[in-house]
Protein backbone atom coordinates (compact mmCIF):
# COMPACT_ATOMS: atom_id res chain seq x y z
CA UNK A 1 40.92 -27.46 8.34
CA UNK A 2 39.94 -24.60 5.67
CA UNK A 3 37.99 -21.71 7.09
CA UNK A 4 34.49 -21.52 6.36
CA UNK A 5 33.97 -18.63 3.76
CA UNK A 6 32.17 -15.52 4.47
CA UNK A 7 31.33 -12.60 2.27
CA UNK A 8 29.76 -9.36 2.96
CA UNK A 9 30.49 -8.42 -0.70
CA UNK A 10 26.57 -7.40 -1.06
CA UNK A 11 26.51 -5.13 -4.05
CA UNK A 12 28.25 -8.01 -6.10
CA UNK A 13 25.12 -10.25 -4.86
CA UNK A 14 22.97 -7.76 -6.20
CA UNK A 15 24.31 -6.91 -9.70
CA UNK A 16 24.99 -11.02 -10.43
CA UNK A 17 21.42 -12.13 -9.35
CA UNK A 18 23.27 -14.20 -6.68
CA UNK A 19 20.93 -16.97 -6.01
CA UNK A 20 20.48 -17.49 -2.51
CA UNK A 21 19.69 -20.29 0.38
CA UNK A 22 17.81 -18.27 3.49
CA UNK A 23 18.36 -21.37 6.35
CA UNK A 24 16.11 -19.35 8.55
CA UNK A 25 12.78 -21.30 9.74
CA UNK A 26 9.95 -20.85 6.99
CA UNK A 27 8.19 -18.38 9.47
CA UNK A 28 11.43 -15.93 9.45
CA UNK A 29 11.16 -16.04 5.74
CA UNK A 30 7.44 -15.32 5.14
CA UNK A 31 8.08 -11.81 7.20
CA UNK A 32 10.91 -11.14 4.44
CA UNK A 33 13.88 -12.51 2.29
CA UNK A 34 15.78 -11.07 -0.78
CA UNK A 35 15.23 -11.93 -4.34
CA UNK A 36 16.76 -14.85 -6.03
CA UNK A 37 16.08 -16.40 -2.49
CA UNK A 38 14.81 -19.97 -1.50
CA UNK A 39 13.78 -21.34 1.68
CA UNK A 40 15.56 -24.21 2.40
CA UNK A 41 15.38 -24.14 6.59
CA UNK A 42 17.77 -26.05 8.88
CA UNK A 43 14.95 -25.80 11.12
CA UNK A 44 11.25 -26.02 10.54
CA UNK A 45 9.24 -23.56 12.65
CA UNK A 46 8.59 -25.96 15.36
CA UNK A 47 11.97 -27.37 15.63
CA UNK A 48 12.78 -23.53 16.12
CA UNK A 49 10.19 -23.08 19.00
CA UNK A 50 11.83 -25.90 20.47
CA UNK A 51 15.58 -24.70 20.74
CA UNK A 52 14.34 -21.27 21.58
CA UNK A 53 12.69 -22.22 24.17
CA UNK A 54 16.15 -24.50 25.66
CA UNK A 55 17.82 -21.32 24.47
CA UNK A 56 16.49 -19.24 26.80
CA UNK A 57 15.89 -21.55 29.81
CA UNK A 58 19.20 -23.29 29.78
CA UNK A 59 21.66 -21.82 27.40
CA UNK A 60 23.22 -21.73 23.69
CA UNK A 61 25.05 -25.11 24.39
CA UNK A 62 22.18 -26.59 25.40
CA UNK A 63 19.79 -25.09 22.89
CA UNK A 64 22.73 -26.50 20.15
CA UNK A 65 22.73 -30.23 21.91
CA UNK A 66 18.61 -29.93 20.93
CA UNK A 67 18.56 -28.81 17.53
CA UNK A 68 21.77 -31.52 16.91
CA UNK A 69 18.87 -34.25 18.75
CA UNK A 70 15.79 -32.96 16.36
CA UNK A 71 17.54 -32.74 13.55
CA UNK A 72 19.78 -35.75 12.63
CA UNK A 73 18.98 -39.65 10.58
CA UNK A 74 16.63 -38.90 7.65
CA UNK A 75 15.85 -35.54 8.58
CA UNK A 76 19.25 -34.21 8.48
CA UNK A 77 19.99 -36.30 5.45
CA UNK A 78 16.89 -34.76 3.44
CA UNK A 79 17.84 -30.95 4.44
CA UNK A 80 21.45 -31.35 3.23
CA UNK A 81 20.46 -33.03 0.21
CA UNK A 82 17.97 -29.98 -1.02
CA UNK A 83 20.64 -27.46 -0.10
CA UNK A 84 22.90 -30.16 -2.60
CA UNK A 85 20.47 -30.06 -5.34
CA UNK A 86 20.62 -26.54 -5.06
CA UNK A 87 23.80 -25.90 -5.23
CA UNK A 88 24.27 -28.35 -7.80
CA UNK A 89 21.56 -26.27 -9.88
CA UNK A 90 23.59 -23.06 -9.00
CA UNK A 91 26.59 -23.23 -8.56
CA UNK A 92 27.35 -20.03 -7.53
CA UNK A 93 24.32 -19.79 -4.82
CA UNK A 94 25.57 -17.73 -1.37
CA UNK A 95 23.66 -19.21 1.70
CA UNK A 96 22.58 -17.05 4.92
CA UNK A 97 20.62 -17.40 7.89
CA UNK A 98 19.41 -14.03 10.41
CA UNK A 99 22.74 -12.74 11.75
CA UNK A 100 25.19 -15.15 9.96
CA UNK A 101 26.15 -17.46 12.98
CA UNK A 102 25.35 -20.11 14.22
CA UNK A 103 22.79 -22.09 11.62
CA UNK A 104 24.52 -20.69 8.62
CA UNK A 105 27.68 -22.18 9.95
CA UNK A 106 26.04 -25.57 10.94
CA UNK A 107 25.22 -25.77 6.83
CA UNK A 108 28.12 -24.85 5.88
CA UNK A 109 29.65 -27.96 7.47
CA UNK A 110 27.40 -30.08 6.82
CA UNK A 111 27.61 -29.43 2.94
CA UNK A 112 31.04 -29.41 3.29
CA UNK A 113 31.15 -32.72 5.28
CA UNK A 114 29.21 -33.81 2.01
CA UNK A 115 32.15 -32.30 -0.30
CA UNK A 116 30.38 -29.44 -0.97
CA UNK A 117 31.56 -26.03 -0.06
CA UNK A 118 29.32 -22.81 0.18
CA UNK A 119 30.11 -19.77 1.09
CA UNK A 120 27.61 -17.72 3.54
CA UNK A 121 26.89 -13.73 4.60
CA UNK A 122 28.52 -12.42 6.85
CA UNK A 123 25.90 -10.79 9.19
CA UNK A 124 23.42 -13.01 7.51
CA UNK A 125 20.03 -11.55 6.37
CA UNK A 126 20.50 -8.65 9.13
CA UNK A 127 23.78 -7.06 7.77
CA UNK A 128 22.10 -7.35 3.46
CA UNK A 129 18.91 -6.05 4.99
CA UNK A 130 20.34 -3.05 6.42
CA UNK A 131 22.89 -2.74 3.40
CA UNK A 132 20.18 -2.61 1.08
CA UNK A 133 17.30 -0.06 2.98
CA UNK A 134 20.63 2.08 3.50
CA UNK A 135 20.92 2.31 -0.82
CA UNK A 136 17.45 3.14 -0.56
CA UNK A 137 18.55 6.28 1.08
CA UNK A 138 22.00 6.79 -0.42
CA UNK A 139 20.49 6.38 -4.28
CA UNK A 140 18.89 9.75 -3.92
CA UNK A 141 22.77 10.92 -4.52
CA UNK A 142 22.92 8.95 -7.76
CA UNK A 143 20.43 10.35 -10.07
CA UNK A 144 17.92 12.66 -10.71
CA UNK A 145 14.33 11.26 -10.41
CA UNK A 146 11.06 12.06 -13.74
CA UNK A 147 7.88 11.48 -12.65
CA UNK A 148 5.47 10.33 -15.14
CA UNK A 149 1.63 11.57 -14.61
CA UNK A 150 -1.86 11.64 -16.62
CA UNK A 151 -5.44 10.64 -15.83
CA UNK A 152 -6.32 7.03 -15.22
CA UNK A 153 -5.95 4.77 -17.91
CA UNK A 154 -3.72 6.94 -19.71
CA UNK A 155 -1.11 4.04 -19.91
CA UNK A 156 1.44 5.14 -17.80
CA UNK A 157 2.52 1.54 -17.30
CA UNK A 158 2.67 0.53 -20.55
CA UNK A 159 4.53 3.42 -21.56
CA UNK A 160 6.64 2.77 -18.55
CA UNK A 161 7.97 -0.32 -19.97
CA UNK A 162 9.31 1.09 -22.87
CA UNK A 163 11.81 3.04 -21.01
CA UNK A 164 14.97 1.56 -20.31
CA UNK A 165 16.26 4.01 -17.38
CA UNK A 166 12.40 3.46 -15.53
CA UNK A 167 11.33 1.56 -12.54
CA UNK A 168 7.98 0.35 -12.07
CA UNK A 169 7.04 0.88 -8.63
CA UNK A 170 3.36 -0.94 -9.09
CA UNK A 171 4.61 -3.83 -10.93
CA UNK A 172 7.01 -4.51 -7.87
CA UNK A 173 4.14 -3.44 -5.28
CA UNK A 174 1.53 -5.72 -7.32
CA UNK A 175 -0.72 -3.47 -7.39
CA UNK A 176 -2.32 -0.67 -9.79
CA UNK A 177 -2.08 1.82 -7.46
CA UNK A 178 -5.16 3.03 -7.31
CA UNK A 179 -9.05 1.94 -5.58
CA UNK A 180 -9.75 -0.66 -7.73
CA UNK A 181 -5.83 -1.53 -8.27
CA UNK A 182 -6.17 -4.62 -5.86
CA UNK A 183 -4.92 -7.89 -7.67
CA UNK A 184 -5.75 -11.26 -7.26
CA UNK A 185 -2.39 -12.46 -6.03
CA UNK A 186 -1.60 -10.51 -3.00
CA UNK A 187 1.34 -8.05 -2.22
CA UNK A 188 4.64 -8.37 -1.49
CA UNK A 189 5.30 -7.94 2.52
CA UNK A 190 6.68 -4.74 3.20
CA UNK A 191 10.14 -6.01 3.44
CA UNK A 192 10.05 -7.71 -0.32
CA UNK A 193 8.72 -4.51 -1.35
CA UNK A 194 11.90 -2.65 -0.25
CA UNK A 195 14.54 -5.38 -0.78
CA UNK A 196 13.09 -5.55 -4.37
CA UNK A 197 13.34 -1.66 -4.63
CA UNK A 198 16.67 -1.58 -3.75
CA UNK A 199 17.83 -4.08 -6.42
CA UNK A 200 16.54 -1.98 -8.69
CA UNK A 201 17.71 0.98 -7.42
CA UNK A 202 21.73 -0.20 -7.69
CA UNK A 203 21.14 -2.07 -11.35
CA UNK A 204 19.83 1.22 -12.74
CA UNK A 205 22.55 2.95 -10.76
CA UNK A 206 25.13 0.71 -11.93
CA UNK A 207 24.12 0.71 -15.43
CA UNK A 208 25.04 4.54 -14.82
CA UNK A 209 21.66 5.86 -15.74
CA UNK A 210 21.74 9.93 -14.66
CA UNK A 211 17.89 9.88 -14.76
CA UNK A 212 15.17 7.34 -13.56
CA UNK A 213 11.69 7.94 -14.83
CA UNK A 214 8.90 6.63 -11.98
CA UNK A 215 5.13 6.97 -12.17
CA UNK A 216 3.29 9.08 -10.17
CA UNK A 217 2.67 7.33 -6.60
CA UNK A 218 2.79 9.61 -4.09
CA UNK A 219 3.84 7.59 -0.48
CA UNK A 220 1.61 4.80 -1.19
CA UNK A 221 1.23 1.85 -3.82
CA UNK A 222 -1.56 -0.02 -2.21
CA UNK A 223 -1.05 -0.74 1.78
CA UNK A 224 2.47 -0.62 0.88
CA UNK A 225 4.59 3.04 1.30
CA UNK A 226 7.37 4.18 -0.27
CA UNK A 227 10.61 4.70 2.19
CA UNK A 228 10.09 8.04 3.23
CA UNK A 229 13.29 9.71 2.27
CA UNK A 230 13.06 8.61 -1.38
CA UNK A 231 9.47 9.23 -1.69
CA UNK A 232 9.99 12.50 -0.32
CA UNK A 233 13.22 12.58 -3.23
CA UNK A 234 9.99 11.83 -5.69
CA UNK A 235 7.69 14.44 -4.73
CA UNK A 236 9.52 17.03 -5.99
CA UNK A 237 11.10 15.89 -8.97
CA UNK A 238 9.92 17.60 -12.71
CA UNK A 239 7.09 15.57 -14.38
CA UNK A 240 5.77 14.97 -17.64
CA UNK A 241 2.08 14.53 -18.30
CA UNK A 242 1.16 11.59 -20.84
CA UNK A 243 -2.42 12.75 -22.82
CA UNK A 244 -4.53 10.21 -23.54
CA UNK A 245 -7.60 10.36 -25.35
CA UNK A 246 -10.38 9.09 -23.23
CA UNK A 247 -11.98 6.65 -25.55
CA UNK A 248 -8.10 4.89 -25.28
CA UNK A 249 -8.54 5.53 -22.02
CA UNK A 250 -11.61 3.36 -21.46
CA UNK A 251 -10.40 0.92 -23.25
CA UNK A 252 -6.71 0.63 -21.71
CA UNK A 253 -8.91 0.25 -18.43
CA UNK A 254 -11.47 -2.10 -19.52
CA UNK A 255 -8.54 -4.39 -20.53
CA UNK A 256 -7.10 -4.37 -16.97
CA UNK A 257 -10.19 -3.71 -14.57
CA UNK A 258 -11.92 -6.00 -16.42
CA UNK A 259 -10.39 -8.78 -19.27
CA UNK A 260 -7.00 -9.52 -17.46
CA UNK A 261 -8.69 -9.26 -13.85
CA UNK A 262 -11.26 -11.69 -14.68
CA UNK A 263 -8.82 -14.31 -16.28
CA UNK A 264 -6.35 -14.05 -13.05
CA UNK A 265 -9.19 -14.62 -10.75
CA UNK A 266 -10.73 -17.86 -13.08
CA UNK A 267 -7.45 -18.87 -13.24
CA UNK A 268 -6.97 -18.70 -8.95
CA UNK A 269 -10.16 -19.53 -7.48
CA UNK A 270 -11.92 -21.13 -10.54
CA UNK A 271 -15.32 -21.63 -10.38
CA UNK A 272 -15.80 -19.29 -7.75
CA UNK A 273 -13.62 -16.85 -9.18
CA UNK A 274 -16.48 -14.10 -11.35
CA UNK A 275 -18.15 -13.67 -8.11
CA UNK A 276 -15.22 -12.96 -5.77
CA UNK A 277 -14.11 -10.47 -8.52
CA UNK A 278 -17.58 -9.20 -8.57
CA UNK A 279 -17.44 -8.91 -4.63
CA UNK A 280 -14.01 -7.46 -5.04
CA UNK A 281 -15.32 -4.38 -7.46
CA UNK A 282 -18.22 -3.92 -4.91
CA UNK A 283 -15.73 -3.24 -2.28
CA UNK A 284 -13.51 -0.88 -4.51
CA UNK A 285 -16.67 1.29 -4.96
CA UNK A 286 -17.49 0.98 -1.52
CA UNK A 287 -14.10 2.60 -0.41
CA UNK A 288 -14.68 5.59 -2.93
CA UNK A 289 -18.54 5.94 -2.08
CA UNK A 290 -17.83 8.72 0.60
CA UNK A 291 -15.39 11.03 -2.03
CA UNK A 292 -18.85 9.56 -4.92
CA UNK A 293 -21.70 10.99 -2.76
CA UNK A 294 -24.63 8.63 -2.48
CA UNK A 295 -26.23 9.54 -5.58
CA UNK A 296 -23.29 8.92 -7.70
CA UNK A 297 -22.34 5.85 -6.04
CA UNK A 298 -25.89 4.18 -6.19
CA UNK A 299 -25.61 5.11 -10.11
CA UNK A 300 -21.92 3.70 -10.75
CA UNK A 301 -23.28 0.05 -8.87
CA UNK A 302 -26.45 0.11 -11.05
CA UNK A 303 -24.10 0.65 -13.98
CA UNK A 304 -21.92 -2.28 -12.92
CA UNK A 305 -24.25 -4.39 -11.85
CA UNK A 306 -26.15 -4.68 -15.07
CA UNK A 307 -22.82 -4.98 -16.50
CA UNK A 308 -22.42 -7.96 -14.73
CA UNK A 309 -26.24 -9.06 -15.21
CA UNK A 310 -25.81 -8.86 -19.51
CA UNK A 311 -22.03 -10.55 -19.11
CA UNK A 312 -23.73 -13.75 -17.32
CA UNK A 313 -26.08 -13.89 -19.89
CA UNK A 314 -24.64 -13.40 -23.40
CA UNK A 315 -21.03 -13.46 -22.18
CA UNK A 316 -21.16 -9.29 -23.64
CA UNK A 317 -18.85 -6.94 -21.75
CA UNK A 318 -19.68 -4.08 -23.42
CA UNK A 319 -21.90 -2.52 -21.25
CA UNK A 320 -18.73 -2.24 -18.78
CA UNK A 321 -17.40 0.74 -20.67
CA UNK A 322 -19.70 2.63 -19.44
CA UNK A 323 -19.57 1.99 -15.75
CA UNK A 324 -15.61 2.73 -16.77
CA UNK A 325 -16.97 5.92 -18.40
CA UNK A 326 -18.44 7.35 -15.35
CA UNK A 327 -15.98 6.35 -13.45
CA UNK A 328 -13.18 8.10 -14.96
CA UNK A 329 -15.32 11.01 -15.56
CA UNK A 330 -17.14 11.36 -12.04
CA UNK A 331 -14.09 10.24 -10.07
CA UNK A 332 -10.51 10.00 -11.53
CA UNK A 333 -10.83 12.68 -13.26
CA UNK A 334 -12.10 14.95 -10.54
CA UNK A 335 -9.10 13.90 -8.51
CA UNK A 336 -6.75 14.37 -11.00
CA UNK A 337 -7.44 17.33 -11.90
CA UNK A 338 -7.15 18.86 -8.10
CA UNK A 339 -3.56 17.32 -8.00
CA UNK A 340 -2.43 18.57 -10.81
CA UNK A 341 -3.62 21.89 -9.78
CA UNK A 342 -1.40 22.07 -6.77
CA UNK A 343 1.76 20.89 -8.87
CA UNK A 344 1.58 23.07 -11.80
CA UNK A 345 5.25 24.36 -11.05
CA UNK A 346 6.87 20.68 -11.57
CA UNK A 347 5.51 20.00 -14.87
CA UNK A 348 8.02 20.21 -17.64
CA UNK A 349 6.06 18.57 -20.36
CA UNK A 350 2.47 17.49 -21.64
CA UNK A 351 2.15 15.30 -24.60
CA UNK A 352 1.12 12.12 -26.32
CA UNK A 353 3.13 8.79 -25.62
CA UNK A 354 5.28 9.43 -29.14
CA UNK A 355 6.13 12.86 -27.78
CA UNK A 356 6.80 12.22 -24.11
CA UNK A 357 8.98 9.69 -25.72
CA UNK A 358 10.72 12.03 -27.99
CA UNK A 359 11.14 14.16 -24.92
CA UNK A 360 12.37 11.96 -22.90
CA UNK A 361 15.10 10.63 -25.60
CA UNK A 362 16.08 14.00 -26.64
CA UNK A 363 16.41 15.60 -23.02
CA UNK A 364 17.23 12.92 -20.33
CA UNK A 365 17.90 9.38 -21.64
């Protein structure tokens, strides 16, 4: 009979968007999988309890006997026909399970007893796991990092996206990296996070960009950090400060905090949604009301919540502005200022966005 294929080829995976069939239990999969990955188990999460459990009181062969008992008739049928469809959809889908062994293998046969071959990762999800935080690590040899800084609401994200050779470490984080940067949908795992980042990381790389521009994070983008060796690579790279006036400012901020926030929480929890937001912002000011002093926190809620009072009542948002205002002005900018302060020595340039573009173009892209 033909061997079984097997490749370990995981850069390839990575620069072809190799879709991918994780056969781990859906519980393995919520902790972490790789992008371009679907969950298709051979094993639901109690079927997995089950063998585990026969696993480790009486033995793989036993332990294989069960999971050969739960899964077979219509439930075997329906799992081989969605990794089928799959395939059929992709044809050049890869399929993996945790080390590559035994369930991986059981798939493969089972497609193939179907006339469908497959071919799986070697060292499963455990081998492309550790292949991937290790480029993490190893990318720092591969180009030289630009941070990009300014006050809050300068647009650093928007500006971001213009730049080919950039990676957006919030939009892969889901979150605005700051207080009130919390979004509706909820953040990647920690895993995700760094699976993502390393994707990125060997695309740019490949694409043979010398320089990657980055915003400025420090080790944190929400509960999630930054691997420590290439956050440390960040914290000392040059940066470039993009001015903003603040009246752009308030407005790039009101458009977030406030228009696209609102719309992504209607659009989740519907009805209900205006007050969790409303709850939401309460809690954000809450976490900053120790840095605000008392006074200054009491004064930014009164702002907001007649904000909130005028909006449920003439559907005007105006008034938000303001509470934005004194925001930026009584806490962002405060901070800001202090930071840049003690990293004076690492910036290179200070402009608008058509000049930091200009300088980026004419020195590093």
């Amino acid at each position: 009979m033909q061997e079984l294929l097997q490749s370990d080829d995981f850069r390839s995976i990575v620069l072809n968007e190799t879709p991918l069939i994780d056969v781990r239990a859906p519980v393995e999969f919520e902790k972490g999988a790789f992008k371009n990955s679907v969950n298709l188990p051979l094993m639901d999460n109690e079927e997995r309890r089950l063998v585990g459990i026969e696993y480790k009181n009486k033995g793989n062969e036993k332990a294989v006997k069960l999971g050969h008992t739960l899964i077979s008739g219509e439930i075997k049928e329906k799992r081989i026909q969605h990794w089928l469809d799959f395939k059929k959809a992709h044809p050049d889908a890869m399929l993996y399970c945790f080390r590559g062994g035994q369930r991986s293998e059981i798939s493969q046969k089972w497609l193939r007893e179907n006339n469908q071959d497959i071919v799986r990762l070697k060292g499963g999800y455990k081998a492309f796991r550790n292949y991937l935080m290790q480029e993490i690590d190893n990318s720092v040899k591969y180009f030289k990092p630009i941070i990009l800084g300014g006050r809050t609401g300068s647009g650093k994200t928007i500006f971001l996206k213009k730049i080919k050779n950039s990676i957006d470490l919030e939009g892969l984080a889901n979150h605005r990296g700051s207080s009130f940067g919390r979004k509706v949908t909820p953040q990647p795992t920690q895993i995700n996070f760094e699976n993502t980042l390393a994707y990125e990381l060997i695309q740019k790389i490949n694409d043979e960009h010398k320089h990657l521009l980055f915003e400025d994070e420090g080790k944190f983008v929400g509960s999630l950090y930054i691997p420590k060796l290439f956050a440390a690579y960040l914290n000392n790279a040059p940066l470039i400060i993009l001015q903003t006036p603040l009246r752009t400012r308030v407005q790039i901020t009101f458009d977030e905090y406030i228009t696209a926030a609102q719309k992504q929480y209607r659009v989740v929890y519907k009805e209900g949604g205006m007050k969790l937001w409303y709850q939401d912002i309460h809690s954000a000011m809450k976490r900053i009301s120790r840095r605000l002093g008392l006074e200054r926190y009491a004064h930014l809620c009164k702002i907001f919540d007649e904000a909130f009072r005028v909006q449920s009542k003439t559907n005007d948002c105006e008034l938000y502005k303001e509470w934005i205002i004194y925001l930026l002005e009584e806490y962002y900018d405060p901070m800001y200022d202090y930071q840049i302060e003690n990293n004076t020595k690492r910036i290179v340039f200070k402009g608008n966005a058509d000049a930091c573009k200009e300088y980026l173009e004419t020195n590093i892209i």
